[in-house]
C-alpha atoms as a PDB file:
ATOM      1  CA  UNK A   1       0.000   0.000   0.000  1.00  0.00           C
ATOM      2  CA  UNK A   2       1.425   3.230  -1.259  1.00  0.00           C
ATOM      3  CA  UNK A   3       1.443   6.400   1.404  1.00  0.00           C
ATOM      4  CA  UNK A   4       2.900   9.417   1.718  1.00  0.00           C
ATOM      5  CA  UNK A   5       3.612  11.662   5.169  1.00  0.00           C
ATOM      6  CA  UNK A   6       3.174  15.395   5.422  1.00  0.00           C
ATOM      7  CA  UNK A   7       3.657  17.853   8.303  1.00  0.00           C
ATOM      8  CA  UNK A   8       1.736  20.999   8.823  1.00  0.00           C
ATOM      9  CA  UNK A   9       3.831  23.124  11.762  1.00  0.00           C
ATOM     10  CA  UNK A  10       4.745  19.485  13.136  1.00  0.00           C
ATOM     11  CA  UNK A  11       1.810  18.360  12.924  1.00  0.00           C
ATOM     12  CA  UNK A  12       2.504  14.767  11.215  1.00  0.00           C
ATOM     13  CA  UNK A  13      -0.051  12.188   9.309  1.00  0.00           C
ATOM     14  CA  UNK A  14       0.170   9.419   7.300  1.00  0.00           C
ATOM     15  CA  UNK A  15      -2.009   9.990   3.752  1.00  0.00           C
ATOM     16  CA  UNK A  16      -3.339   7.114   1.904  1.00  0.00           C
ATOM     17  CA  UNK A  17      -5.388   7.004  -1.225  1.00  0.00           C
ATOM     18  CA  UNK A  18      -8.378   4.926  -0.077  1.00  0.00           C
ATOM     19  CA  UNK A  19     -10.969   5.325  -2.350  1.00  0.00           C
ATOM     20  CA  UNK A  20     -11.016   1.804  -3.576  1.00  0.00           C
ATOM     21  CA  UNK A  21      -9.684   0.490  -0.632  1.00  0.00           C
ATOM     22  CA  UNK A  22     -11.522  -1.718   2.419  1.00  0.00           C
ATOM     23  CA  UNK A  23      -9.815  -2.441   6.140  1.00  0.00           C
ATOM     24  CA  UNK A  24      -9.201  -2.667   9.669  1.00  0.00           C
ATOM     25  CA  UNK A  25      -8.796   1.285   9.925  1.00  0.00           C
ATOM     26  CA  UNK A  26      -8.049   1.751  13.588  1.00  0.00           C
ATOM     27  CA  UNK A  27      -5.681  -1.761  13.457  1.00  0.00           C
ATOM     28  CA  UNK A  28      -3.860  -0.156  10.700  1.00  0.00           C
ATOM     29  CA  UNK A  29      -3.570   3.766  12.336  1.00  0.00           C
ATOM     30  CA  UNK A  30      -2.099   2.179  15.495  1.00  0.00           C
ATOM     31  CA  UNK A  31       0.808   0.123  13.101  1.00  0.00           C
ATOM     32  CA  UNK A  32       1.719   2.896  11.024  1.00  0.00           C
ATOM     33  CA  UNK A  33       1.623   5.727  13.534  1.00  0.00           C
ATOM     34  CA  UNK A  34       3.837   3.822  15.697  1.00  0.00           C
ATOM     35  CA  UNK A  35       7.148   5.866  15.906  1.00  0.00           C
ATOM     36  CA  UNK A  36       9.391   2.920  16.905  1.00  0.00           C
ATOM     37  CA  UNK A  37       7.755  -0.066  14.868  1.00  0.00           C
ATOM     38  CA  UNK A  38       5.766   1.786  12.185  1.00  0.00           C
ATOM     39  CA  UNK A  39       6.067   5.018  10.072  1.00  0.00           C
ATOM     40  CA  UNK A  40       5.403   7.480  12.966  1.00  0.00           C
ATOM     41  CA  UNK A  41       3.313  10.286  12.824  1.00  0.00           C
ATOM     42  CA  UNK A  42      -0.259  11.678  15.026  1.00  0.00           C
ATOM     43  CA  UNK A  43      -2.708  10.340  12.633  1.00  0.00           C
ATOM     44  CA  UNK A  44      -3.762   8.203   9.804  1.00  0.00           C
ATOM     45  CA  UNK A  45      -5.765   9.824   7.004  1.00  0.00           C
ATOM     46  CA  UNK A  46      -7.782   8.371   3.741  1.00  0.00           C
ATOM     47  CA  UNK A  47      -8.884  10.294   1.407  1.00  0.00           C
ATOM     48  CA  UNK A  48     -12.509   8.699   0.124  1.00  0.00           C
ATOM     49  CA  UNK A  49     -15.257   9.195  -2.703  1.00  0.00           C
ATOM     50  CA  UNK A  50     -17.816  11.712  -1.708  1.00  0.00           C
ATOM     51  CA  UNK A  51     -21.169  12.240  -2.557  1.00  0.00           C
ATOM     52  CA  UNK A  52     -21.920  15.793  -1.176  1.00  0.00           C
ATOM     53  CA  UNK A  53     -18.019  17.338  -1.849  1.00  0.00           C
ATOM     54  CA  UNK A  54     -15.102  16.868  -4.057  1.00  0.00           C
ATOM     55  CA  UNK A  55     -13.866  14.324  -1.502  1.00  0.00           C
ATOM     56  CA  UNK A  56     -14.142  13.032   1.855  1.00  0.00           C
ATOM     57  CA  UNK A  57     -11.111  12.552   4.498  1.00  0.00           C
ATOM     58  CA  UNK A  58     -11.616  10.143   7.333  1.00  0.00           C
ATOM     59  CA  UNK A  59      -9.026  10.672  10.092  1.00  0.00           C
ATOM     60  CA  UNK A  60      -7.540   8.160  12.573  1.00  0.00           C
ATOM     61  CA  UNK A  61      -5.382   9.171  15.669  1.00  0.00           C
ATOM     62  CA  UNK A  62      -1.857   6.984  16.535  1.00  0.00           C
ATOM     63  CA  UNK A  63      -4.147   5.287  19.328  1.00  0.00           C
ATOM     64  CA  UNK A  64      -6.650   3.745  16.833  1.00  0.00           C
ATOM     65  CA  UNK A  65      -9.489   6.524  17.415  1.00  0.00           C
ATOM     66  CA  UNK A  66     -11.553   8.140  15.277  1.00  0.00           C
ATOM     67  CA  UNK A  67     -11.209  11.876  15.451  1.00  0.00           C
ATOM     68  CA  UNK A  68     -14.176  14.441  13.571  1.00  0.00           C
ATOM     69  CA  UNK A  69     -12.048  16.471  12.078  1.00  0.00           C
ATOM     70  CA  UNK A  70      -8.391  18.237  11.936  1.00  0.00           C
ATOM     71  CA  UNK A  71      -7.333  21.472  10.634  1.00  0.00           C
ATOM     72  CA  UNK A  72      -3.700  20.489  10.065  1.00  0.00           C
ATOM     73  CA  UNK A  73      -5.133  17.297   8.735  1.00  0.00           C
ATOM     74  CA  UNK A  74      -7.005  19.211   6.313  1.00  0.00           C
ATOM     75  CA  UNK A  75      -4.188  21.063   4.749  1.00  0.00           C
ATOM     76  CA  UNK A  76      -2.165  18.219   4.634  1.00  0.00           C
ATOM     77  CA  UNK A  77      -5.045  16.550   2.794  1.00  0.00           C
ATOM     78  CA  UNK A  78      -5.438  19.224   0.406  1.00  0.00           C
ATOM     79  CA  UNK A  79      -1.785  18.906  -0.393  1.00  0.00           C
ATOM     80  CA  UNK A  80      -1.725  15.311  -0.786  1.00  0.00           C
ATOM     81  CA  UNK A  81      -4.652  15.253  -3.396  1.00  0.00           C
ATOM     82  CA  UNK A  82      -3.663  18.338  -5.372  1.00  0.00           C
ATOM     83  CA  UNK A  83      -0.060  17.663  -5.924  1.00  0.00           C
ATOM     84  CA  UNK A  84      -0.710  13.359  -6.257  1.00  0.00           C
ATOM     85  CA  UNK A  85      -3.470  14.212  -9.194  1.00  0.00           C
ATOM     86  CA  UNK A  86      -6.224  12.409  -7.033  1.00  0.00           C
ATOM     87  CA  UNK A  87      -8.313  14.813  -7.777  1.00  0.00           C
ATOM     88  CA  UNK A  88      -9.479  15.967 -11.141  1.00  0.00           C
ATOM     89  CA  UNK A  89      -7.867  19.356 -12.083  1.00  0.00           C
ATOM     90  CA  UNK A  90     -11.087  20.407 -13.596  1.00  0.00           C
ATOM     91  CA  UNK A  91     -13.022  20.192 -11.201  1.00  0.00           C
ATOM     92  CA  UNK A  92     -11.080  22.941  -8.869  1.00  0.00           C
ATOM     93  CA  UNK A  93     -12.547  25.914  -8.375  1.00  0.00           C
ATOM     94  CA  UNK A  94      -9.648  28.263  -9.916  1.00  0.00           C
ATOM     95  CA  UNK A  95      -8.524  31.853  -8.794  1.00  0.00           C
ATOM     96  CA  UNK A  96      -5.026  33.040 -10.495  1.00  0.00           C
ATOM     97  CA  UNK A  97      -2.312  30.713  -8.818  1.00  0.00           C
ATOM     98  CA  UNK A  98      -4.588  29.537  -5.766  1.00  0.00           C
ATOM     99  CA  UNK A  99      -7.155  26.162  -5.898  1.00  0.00           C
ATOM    100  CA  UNK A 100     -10.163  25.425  -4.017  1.00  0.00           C
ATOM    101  CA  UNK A 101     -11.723  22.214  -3.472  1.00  0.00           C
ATOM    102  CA  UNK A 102     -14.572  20.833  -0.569  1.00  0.00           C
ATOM    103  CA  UNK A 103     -13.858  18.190   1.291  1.00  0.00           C
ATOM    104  CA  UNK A 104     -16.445  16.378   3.423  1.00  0.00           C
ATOM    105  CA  UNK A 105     -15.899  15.722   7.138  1.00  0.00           C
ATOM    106  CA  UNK A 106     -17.360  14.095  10.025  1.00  0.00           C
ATOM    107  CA  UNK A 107     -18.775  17.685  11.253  1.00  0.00           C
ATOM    108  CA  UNK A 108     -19.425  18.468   7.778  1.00  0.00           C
ATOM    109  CA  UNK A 109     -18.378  19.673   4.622  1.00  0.00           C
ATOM    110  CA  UNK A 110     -15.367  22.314   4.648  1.00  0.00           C
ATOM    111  CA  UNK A 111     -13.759  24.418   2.333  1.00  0.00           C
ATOM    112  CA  UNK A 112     -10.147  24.307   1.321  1.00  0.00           C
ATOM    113  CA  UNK A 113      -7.837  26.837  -0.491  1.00  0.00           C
ATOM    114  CA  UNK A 114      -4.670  25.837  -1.676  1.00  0.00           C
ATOM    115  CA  UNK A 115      -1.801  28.679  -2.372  1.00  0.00           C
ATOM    116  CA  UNK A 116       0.228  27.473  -5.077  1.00  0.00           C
ATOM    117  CA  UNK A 117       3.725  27.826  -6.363  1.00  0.00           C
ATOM    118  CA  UNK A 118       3.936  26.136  -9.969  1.00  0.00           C
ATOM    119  CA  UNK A 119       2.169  22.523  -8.888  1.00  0.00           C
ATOM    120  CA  UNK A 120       3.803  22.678  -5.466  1.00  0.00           C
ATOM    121  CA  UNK A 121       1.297  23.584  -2.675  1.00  0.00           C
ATOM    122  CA  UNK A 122       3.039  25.676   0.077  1.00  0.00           C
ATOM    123  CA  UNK A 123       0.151  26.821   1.861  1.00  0.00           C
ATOM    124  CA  UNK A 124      -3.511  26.156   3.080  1.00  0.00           C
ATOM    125  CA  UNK A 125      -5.692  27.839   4.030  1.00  0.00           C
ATOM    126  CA  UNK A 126      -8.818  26.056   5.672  1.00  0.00           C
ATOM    127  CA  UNK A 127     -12.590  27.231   6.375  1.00  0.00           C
ATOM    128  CA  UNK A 128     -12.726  25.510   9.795  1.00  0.00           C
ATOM    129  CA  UNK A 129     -16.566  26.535  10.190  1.00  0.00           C
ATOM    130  CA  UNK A 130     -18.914  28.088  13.346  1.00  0.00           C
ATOM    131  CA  UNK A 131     -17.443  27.111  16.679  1.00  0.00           C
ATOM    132  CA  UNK A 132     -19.947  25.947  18.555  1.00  0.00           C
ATOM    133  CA  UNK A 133     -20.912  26.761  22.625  1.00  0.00           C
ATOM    134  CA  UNK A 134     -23.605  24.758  23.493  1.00  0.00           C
ATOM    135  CA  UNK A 135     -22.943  21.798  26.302  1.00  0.00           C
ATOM    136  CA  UNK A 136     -24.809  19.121  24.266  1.00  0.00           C
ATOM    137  CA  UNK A 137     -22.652  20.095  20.866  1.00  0.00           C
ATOM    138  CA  UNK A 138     -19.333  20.414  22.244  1.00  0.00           C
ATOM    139  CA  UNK A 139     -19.941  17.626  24.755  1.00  0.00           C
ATOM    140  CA  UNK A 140     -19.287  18.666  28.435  1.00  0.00           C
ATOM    141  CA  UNK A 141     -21.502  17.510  31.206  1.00  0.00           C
ATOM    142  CA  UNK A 142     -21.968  20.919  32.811  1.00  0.00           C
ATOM    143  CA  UNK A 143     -25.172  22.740  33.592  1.00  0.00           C
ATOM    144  CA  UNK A 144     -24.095  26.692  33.763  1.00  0.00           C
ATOM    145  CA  UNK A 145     -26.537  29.805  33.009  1.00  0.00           C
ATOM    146  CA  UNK A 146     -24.210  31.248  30.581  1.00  0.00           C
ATOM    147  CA  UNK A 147     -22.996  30.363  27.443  1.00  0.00           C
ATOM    148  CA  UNK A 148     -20.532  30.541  26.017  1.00  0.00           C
ATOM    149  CA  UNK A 149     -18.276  28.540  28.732  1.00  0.00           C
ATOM    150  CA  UNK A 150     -15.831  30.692  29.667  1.00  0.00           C
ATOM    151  CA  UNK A 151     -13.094  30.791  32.794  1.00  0.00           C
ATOM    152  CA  UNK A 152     -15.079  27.213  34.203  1.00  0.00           C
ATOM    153  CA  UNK A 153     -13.497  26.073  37.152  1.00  0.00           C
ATOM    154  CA  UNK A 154     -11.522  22.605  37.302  1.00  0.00           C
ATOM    155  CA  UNK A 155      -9.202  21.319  39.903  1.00  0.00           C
ATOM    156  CA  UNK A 156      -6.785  18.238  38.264  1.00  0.00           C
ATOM    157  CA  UNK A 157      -3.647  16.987  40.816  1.00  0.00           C
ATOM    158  CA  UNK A 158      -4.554  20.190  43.690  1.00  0.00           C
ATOM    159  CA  UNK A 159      -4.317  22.593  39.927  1.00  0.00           C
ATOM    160  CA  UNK A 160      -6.450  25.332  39.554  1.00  0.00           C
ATOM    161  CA  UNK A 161      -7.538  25.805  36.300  1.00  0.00           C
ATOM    162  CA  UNK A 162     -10.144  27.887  34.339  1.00  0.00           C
ATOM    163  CA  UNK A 163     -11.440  26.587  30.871  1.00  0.00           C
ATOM    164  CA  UNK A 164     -13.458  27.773  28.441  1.00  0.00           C
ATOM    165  CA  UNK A 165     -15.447  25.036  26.436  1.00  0.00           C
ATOM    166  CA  UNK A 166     -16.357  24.907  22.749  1.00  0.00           C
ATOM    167  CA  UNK A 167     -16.299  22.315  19.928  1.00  0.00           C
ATOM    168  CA  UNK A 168     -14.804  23.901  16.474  1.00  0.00           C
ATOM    169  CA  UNK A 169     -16.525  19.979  15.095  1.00  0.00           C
ATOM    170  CA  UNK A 170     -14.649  18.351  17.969  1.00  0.00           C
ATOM    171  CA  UNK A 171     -14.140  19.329  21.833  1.00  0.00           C
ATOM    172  CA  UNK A 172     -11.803  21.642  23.086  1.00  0.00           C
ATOM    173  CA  UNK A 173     -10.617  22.984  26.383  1.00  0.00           C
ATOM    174  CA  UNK A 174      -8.796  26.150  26.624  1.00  0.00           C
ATOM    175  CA  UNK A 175      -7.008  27.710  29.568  1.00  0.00           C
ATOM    176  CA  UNK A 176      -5.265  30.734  30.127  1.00  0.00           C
ATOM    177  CA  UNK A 177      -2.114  31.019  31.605  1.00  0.00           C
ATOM    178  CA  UNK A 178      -0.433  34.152  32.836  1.00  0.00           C
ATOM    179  CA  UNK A 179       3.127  32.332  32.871  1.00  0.00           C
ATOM    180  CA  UNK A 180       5.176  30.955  30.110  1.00  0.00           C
ATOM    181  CA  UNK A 181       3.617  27.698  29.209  1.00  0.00           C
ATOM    182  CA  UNK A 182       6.619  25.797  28.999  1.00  0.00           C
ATOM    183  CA  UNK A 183       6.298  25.497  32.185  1.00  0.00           C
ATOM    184  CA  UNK A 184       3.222  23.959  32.179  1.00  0.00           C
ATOM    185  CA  UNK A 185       3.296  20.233  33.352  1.00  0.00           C
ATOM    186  CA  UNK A 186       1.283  19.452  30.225  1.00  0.00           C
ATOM    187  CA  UNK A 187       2.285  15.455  30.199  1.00  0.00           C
ATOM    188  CA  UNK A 188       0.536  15.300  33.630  1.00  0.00           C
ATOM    189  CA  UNK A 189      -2.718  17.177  33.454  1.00  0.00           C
ATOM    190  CA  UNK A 190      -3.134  16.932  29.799  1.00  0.00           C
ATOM    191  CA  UNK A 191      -4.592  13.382  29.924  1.00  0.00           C
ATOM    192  CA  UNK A 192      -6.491  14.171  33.034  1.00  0.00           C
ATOM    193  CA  UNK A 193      -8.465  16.756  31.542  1.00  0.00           C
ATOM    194  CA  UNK A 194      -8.788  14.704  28.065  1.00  0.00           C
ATOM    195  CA  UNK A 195     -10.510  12.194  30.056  1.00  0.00           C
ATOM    196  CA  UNK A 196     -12.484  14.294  32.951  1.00  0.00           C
ATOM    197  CA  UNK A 197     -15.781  12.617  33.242  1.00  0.00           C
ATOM    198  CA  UNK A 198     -17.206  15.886  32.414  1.00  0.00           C
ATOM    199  CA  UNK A 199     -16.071  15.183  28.831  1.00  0.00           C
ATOM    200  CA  UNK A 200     -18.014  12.563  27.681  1.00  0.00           C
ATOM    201  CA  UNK A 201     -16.327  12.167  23.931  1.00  0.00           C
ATOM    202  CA  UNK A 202     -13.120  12.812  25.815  1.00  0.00           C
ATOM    203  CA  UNK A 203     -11.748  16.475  24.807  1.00  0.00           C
ATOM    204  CA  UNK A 204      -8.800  18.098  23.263  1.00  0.00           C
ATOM    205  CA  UNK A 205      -6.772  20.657  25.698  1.00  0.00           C
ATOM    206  CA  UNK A 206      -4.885  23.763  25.419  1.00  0.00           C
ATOM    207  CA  UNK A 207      -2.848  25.922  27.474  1.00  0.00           C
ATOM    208  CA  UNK A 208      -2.046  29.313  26.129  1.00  0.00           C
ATOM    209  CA  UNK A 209      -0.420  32.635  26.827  1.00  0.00           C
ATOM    210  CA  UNK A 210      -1.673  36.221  25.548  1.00  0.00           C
ATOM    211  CA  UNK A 211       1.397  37.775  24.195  1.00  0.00           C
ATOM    212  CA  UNK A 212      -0.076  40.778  22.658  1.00  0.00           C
ATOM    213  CA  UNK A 213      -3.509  41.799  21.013  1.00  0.00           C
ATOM    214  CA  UNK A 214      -1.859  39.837  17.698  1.00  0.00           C
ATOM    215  CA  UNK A 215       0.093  36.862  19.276  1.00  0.00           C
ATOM    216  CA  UNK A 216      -0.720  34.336  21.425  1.00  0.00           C
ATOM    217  CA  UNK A 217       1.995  31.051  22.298  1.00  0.00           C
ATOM    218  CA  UNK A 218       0.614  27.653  22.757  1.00  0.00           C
ATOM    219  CA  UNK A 219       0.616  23.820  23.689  1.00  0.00           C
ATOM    220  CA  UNK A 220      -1.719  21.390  23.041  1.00  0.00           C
ATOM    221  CA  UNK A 221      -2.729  17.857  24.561  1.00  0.00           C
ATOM    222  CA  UNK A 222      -4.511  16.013  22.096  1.00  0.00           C
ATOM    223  CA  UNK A 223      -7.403  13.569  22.118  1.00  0.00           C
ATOM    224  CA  UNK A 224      -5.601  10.552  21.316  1.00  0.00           C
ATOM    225  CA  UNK A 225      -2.641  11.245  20.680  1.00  0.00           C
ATOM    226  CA  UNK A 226      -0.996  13.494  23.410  1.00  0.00           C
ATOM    227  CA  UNK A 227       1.067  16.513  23.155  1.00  0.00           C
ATOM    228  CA  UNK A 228       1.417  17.393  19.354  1.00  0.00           C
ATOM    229  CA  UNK A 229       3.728  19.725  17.817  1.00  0.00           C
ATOM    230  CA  UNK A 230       0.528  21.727  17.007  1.00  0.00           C
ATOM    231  CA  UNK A 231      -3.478  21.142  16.627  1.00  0.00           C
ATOM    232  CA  UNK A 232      -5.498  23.351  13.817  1.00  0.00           C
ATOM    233  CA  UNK A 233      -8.722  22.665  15.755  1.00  0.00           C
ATOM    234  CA  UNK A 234      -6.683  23.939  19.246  1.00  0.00           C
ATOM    235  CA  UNK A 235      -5.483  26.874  17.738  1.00  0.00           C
ATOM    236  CA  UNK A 236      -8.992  28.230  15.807  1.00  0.00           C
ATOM    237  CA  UNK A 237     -10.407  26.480  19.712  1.00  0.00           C
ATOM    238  CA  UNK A 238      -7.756  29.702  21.334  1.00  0.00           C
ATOM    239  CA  UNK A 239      -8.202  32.239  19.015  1.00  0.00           C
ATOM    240  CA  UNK A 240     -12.125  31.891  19.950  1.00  0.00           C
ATOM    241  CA  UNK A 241     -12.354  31.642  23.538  1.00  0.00           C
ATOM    242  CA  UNK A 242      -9.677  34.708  23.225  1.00  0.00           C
ATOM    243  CA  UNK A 243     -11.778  36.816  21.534  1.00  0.00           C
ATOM    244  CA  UNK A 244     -14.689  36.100  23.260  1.00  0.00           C
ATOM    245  CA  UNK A 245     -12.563  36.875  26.468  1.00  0.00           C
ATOM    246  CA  UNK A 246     -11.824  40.222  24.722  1.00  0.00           C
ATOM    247  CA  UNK A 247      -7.627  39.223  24.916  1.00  0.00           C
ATOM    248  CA  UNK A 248      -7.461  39.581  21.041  1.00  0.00           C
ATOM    249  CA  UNK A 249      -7.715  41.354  17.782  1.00  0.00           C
ATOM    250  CA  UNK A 250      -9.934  39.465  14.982  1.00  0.00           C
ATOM    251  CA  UNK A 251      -6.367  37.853  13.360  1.00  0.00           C
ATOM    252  CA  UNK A 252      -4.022  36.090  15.448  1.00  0.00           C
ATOM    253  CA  UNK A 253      -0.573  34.733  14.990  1.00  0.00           C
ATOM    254  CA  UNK A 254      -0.218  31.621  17.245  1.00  0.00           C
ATOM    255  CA  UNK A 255       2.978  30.573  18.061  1.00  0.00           C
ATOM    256  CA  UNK A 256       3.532  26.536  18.762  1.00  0.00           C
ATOM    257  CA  UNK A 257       6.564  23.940  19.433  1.00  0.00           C
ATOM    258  CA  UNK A 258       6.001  23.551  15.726  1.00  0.00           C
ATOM    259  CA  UNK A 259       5.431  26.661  14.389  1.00  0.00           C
ATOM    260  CA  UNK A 260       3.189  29.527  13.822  1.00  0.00           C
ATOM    261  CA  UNK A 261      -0.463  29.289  12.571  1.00  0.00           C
ATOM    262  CA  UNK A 262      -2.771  32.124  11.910  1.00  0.00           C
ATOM    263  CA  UNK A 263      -6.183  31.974  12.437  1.00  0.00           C
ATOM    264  CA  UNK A 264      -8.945  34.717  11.692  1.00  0.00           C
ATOM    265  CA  UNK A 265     -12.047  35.246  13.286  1.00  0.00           C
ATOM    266  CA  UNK A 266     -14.908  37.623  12.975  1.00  0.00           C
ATOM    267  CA  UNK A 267     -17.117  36.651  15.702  1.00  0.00           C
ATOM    268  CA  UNK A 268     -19.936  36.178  13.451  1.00  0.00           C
ATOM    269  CA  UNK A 269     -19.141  33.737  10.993  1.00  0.00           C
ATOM    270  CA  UNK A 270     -16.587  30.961   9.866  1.00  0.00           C
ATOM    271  CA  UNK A 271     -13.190  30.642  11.440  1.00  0.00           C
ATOM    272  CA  UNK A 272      -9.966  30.534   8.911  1.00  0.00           C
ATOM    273  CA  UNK A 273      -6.926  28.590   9.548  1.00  0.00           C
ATOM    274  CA  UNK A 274      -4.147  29.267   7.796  1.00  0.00           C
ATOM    275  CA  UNK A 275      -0.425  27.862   7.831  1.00  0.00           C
ATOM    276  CA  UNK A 276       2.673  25.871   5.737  1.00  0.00           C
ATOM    277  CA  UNK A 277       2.402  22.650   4.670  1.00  0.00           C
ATOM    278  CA  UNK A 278       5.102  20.257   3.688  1.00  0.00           C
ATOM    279  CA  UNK A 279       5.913  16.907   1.997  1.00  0.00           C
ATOM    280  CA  UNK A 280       8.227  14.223   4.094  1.00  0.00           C
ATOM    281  CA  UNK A 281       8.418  11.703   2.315  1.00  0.00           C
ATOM    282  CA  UNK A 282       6.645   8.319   0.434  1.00  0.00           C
ATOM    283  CA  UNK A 283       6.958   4.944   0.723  1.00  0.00           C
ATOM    284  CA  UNK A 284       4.841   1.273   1.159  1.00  0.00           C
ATOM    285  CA  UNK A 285       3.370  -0.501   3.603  1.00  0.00           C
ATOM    286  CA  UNK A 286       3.841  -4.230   3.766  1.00  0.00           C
ATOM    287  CA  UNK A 287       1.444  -6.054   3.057  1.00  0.00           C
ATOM    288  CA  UNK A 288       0.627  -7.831   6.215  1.00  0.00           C
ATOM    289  CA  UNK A 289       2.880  -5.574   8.713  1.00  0.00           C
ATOM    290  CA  UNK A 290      -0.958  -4.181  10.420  1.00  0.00           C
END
């Protein structure tokens, strides 16, 4: 089976062509993500036949999971397909040296826009849709008079933390810290939170620091995974609990272990991600190796 890994700001996956392919998904995930006896990388992707978008990407975290959605993922789907010719190229929607394409989701179908140089796709820029506040859509077990969730009190380990809740199409947990968050004893509360029974679907986690009105620096724990080099969904997840907690102008540079993202945010409509994207390399599986 032929595959190819990408990273978006360290963010790494493992993209295989599976529109005419059948199998043991979360079996195979766990194989290849493994970073001693497979390929490595945070996530298994397929790219599948749609019937409501261009295409549809499935995503599978290193522990076998299924996640909704990813916004790295996405750009390093949109990548994948554009430069492998698994899509059609007349079917793009075309503006001067840029493509577009839809791609359908667990959450639902989003919008992708490729920045190209020549065939090469260097950038991405993805349409990561309405954040949602809502207990029952982000999940979280809370009943509060407010929403959105914003500065909720948690204890983990004697911690005191303060989280604001939202899904952007999967759960996330944001907290604010007022110290550099490298010192942040992420490995140790990070899976505590991610599996708090006030989390039903489990939850994604985020620690960040206000820099300025424009910058923000961040970690993230993710669902099923652990601590990434960066998280799409955590960053669009910060960018919207900062507004909201009036920390932040509408576009903000976030600065991760892997890199910096930019997200922009209206507080009306869609959120944008944007970022680099980047090629590591291709190779096969072995037929039997899962």
């Amino acid at each position: 089976m032929k595959f190819s890994k990408l990273q978006a700001t360290g963010n790494d996956f493992i993209l295989v062509d599976a529109r005419t392919m059948e199998g043991e998904w979360s079996k195979l995930a766990r194989a290849m993500c493994d970073r001693r006896f497979g390929i490595g990388a945070d996530g298994l992707i397929l790219v599948q036949d749609s019937t409501s978008a261009d295409l549809k990407m499935r995503i599978f975290n290193s522990d076998g999971s299924e996640a909704e959605i990813s916004g790295n993922g996405l750009r390093c789907f949109a990548k994948y397909v554009l430069e492998k010719g698994v899509i059609s190229k007349m079917s793009l929607r075309a503006e001067q040296s840029n493509r577009s394409l839809t791609v359908e989701t667990l959450p639902g179908v989003r919008m992708v826009k490729a920045y190209m140089s020549g065939n090469k796709v260097n950038r991405v820029e993805v349409n990561m849709g309405l954040p949602q506040f809502q207990p029952r859509q982000i999940p979280v077990t809370v009943k509060v008079d407010i929403i959105p969730i914003l500065d909720y009190p948690l204890v983990i380990n004697g911690k005191e933390l303060t989280l604001s809740l939202l899904s952007m199409g999967n759960p996330h947990a944001v907290s604010f810290l007022s110290r550099p968050i490298a010192d942040f004893p992420l490995a140790e509360i990070g899976p505590k939170v991610e599996r708090h029974s006030m989390f039903p679907q489990r939850t994604n986690f985020e620690v960040a620091r206000v820099l300025s009105r424009g910058k923000i620096e961040a970690r993230v724990w993710e669902r099923g995974v652990g601590e990434t080099l960066a998280c799409g969904s955590g960053v669009c997840a910060i960018v919207v609990a900062a507004q909201l907690l009036d920390y932040v102008e509408p576009q903000v540079d976030i600065m991760l272990p892997g890199g910096t993202l930019t997200v922009s945010w209206d507080r009306v409509g869609e959120v944008l991600l944007t970022g680099p994207v980047e090629e590591v390399f291709t190779g096969e599986w072995l037929e039997g190796k899962s």
